[in-house]
N, C-alpha and C. Protein backbone atom coordinates (compact mmCIF):
# COMPACT_ATOMS: atom_id res chain seq x y z
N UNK A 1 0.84 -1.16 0.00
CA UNK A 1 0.00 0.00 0.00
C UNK A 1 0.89 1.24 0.00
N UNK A 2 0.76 2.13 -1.23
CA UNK A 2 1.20 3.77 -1.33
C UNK A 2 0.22 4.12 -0.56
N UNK A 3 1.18 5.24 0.01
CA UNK A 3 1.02 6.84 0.83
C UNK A 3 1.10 7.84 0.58
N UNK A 4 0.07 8.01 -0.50
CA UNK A 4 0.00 9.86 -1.57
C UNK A 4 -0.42 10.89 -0.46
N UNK A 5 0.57 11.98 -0.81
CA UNK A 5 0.19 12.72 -0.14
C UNK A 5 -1.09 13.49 -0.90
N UNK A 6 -2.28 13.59 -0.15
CA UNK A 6 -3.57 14.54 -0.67
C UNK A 6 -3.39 16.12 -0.03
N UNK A 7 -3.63 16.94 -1.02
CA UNK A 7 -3.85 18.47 -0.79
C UNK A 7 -5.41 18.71 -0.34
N UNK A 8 -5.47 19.33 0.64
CA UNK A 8 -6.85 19.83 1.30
C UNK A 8 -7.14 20.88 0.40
N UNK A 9 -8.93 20.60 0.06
CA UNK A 9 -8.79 21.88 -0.76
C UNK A 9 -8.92 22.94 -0.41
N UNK A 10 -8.83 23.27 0.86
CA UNK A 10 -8.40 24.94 1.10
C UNK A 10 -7.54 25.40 0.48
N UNK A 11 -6.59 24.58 0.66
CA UNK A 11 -4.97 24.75 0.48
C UNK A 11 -4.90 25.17 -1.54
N UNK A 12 -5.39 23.84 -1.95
CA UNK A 12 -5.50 23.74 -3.43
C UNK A 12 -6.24 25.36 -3.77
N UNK A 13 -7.29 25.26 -3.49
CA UNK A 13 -7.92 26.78 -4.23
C UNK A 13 -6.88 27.93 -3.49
N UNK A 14 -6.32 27.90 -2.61
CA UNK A 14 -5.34 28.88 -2.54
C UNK A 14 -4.13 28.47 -3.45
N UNK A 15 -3.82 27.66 -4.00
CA UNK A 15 -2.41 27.79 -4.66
C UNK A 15 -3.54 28.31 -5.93
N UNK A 16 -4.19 27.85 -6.56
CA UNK A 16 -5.14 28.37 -7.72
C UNK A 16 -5.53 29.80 -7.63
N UNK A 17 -5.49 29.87 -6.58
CA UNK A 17 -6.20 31.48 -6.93
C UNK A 17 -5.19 32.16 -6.91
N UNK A 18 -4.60 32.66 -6.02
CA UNK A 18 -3.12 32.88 -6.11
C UNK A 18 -2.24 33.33 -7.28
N UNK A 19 -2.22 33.00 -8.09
CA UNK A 19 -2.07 33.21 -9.70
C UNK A 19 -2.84 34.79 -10.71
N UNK A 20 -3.80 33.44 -10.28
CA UNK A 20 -5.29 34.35 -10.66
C UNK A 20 -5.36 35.87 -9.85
N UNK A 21 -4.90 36.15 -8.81
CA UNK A 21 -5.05 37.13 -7.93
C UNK A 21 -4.17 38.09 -8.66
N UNK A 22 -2.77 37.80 -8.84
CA UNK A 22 -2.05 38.41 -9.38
C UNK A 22 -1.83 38.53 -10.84
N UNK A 23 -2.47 38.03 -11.56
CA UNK A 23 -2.72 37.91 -13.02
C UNK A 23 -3.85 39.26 -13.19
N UNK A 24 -4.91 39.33 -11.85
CA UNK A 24 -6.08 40.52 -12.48
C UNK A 24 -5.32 41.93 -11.52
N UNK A 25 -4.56 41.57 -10.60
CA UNK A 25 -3.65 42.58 -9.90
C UNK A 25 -2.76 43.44 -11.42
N UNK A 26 -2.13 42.70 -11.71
CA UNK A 26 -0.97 43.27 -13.10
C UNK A 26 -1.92 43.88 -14.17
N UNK A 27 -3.23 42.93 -14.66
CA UNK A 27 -4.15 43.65 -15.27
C UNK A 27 -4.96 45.22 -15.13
N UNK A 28 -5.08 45.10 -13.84
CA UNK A 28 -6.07 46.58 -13.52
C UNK A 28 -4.51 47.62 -13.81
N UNK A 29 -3.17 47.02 -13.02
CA UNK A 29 -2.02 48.14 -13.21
C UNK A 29 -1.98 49.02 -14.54
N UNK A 30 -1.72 47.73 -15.20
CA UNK A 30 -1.61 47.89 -16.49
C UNK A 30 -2.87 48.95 -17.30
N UNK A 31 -3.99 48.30 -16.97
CA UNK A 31 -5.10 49.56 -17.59
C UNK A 31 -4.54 51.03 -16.61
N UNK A 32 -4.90 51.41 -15.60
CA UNK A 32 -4.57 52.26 -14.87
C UNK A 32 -3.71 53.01 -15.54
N UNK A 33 -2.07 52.07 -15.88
CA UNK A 33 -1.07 53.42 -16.28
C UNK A 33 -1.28 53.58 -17.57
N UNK A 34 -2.46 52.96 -18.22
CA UNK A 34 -2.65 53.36 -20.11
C UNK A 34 -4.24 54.15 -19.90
N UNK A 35 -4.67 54.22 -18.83
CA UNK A 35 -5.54 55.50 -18.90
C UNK A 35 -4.79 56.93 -18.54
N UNK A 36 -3.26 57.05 -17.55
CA UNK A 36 -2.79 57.89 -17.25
C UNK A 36 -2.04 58.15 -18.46
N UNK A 37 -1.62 57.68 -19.19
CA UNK A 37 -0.97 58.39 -20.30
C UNK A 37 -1.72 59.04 -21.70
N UNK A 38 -3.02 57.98 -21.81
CA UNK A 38 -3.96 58.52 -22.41
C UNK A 38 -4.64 59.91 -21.86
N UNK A 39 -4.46 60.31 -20.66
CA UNK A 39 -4.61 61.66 -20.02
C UNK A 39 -3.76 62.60 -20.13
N UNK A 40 -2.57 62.42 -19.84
CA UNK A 40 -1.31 63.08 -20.50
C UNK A 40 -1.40 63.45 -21.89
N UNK A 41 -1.69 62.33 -22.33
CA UNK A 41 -1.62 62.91 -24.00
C UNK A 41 -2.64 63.65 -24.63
N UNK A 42 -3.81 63.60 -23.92
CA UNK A 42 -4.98 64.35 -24.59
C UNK A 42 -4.86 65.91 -23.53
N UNK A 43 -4.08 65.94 -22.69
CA UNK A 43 -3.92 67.17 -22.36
C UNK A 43 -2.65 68.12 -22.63
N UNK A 44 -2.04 67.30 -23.27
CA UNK A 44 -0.90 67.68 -24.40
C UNK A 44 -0.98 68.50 -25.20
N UNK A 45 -2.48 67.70 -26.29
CA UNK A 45 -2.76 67.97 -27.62
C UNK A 45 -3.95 69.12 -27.34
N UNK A 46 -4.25 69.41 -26.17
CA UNK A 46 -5.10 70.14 -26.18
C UNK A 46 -4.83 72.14 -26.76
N UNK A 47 -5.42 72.27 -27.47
CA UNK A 47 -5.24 73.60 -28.35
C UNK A 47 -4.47 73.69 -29.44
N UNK A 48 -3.93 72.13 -29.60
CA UNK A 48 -2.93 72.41 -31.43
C UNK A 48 -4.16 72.05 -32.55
N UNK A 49 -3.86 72.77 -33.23
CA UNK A 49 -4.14 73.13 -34.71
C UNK A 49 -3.64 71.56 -35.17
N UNK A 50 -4.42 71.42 -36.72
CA UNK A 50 -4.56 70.14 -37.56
C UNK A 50 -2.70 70.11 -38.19
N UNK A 51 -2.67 71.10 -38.26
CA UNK A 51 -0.77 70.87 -38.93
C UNK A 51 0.15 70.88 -37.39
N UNK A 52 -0.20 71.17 -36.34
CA UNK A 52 0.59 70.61 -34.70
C UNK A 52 0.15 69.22 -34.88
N UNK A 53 -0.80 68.78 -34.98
CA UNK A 53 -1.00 67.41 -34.71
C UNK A 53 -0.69 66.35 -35.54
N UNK A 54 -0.36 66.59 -37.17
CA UNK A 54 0.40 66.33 -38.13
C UNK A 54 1.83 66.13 -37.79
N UNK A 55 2.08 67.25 -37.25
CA UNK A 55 3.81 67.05 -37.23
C UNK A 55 3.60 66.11 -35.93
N UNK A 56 3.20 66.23 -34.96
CA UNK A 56 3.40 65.40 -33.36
C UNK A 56 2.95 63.94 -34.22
N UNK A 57 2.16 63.81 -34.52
CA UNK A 57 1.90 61.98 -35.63
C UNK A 57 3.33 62.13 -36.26
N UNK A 58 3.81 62.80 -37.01
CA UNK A 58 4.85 62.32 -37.46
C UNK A 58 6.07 61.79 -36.73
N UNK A 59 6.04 62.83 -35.66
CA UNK A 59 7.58 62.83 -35.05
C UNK A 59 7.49 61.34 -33.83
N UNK A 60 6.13 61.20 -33.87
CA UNK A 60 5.88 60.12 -32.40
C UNK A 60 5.37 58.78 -33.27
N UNK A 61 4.97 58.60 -33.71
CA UNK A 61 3.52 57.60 -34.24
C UNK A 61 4.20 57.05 -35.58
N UNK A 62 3.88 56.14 -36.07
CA UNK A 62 3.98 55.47 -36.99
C UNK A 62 3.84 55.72 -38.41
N UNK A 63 4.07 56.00 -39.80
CA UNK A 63 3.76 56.58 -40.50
C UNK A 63 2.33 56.19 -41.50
N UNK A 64 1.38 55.00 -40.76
CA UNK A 64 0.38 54.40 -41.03
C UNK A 64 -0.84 55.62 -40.39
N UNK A 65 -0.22 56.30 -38.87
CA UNK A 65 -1.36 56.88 -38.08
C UNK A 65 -1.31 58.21 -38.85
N UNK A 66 0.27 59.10 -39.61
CA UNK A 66 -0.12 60.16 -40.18
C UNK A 66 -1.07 60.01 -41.78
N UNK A 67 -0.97 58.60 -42.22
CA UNK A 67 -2.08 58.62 -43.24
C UNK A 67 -3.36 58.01 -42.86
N UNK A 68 -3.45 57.46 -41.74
CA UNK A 68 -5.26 57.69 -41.01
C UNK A 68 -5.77 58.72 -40.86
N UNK A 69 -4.96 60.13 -40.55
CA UNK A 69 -5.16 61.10 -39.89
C UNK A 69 -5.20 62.27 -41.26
N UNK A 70 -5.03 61.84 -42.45
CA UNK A 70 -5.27 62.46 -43.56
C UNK A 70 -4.24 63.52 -44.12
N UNK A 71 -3.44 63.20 -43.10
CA UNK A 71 -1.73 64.58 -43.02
C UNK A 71 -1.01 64.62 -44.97
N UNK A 72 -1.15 63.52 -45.30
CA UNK A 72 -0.74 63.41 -46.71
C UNK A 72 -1.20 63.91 -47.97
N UNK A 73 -2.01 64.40 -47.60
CA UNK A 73 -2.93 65.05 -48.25
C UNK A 73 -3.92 66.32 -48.59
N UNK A 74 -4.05 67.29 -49.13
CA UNK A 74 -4.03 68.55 -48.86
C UNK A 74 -3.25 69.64 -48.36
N UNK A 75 -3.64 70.36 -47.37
CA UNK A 75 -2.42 71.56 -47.12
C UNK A 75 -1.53 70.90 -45.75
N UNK A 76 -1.52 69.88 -45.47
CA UNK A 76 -0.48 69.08 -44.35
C UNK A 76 0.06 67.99 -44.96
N UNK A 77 1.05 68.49 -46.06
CA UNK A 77 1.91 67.39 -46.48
C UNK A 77 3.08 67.55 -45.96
N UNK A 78 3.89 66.61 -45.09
CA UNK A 78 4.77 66.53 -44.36
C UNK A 78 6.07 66.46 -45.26
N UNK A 79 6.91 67.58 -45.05
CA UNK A 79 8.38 67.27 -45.81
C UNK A 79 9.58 65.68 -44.46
């Protein structure tokens, strides 16, 4: 006759949750500091003109977001 050791499940749903605790802990962080920068940045941009916000897409952002943003075209064509 084996002698397994058995986990009580108190014990078990604490090693399980445990994880889980800190998996939605890192989650809320994570939203938190991408709503604070999304605040930062919209209080940044607050009072520039369509050719400020052209050049800031250019100089920061990808060159996919200055042709979402229509910069290529008309009187905000970026040298």
């Amino acid at each position: 006759m084996t002698n397994t050791h058995k986990t009580s499940k108190p014990r078990l749903i604490a090693i399980i949750s445990l994880p889980l605790v800190l998996l939605a802990a890192y989650g809320g962080s994570t939203f938190y500091q991408a709503q604070l920068e999304q605040e930062a940045f919209t209080h940044r941009i607050q009072g520039m003109g369509e050719y400020e916000l052209c050049q800031l897409a250019e100089n920061e952002f990808s060159i996919k977001m200055v042709e979402d943003m229509g910069c290529l075209t008309g009187n905000y064509v970026l040298q």
